[in-house]
Protein backbone atom coordinates (compact mmCIF):
# COMPACT_ATOMS: atom_id res chain seq x y z
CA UNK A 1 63.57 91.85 104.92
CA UNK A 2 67.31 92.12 104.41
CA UNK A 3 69.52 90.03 106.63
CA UNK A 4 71.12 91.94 109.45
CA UNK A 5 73.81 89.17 109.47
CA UNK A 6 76.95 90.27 108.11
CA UNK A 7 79.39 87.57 106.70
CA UNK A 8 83.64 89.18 106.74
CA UNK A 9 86.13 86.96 105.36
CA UNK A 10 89.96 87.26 104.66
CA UNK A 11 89.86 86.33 101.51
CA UNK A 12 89.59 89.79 99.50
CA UNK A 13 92.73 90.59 101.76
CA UNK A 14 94.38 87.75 100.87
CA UNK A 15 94.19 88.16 97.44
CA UNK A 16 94.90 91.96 97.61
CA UNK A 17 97.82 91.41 99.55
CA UNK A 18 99.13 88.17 97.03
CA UNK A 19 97.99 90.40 93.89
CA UNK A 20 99.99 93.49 95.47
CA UNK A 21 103.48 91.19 95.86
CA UNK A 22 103.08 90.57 92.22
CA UNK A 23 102.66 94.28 91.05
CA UNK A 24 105.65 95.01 93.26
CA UNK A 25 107.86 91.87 91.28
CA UNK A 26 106.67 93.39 87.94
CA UNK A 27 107.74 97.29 89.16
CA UNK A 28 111.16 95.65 90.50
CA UNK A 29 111.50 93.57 86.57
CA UNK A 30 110.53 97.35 84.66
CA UNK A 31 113.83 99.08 87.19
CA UNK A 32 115.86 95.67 86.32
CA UNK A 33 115.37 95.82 82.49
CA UNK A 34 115.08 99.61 82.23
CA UNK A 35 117.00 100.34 78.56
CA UNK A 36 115.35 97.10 77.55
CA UNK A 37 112.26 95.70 76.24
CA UNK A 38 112.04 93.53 79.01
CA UNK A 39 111.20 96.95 80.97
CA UNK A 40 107.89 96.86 78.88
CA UNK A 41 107.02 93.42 80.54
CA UNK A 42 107.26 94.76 83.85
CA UNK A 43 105.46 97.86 83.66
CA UNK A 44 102.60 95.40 81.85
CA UNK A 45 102.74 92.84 84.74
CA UNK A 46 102.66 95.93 87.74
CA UNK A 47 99.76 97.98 85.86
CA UNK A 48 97.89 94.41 85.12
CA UNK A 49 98.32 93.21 88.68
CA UNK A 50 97.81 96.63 90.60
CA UNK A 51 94.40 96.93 88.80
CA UNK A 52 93.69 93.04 89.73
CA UNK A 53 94.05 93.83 93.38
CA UNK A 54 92.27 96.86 93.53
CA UNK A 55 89.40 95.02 91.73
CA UNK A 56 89.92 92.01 94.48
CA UNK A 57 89.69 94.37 97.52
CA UNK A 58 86.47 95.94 95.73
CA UNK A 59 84.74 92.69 95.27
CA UNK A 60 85.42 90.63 98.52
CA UNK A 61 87.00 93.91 100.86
């Protein structure tokens, strides 16, 4: 029988929330370096770390 018991913790929120603050920096680098390759970078690090904390709030949300 399945355990009715039902074990919440912070830490998918935590993570979500830390992975979310990165995306952001990596959105705010792509405006900063916009005619430059440095743009690239940004847009990599806010589509890399917006997919990491939708996968973190999936797993422990």
């Amino acid at each position: 029988m399945a355990d009715p018991r039902e074990s919440a913790t912070d830490k998918g929120l935590g993570l979500t929330l830390g992975l979310a603050a990165l995306a952001t920096l990596g959105g705010i680098g792509m405006l900063i370096g916009a005619p430059d390759i440095e743009a690239a970078w940004g847009f990599g690090a806010a589509v890399v770390f917006a997919a990491l904390a939708v996968v973190s709030i999936q797993l422990w949300g």
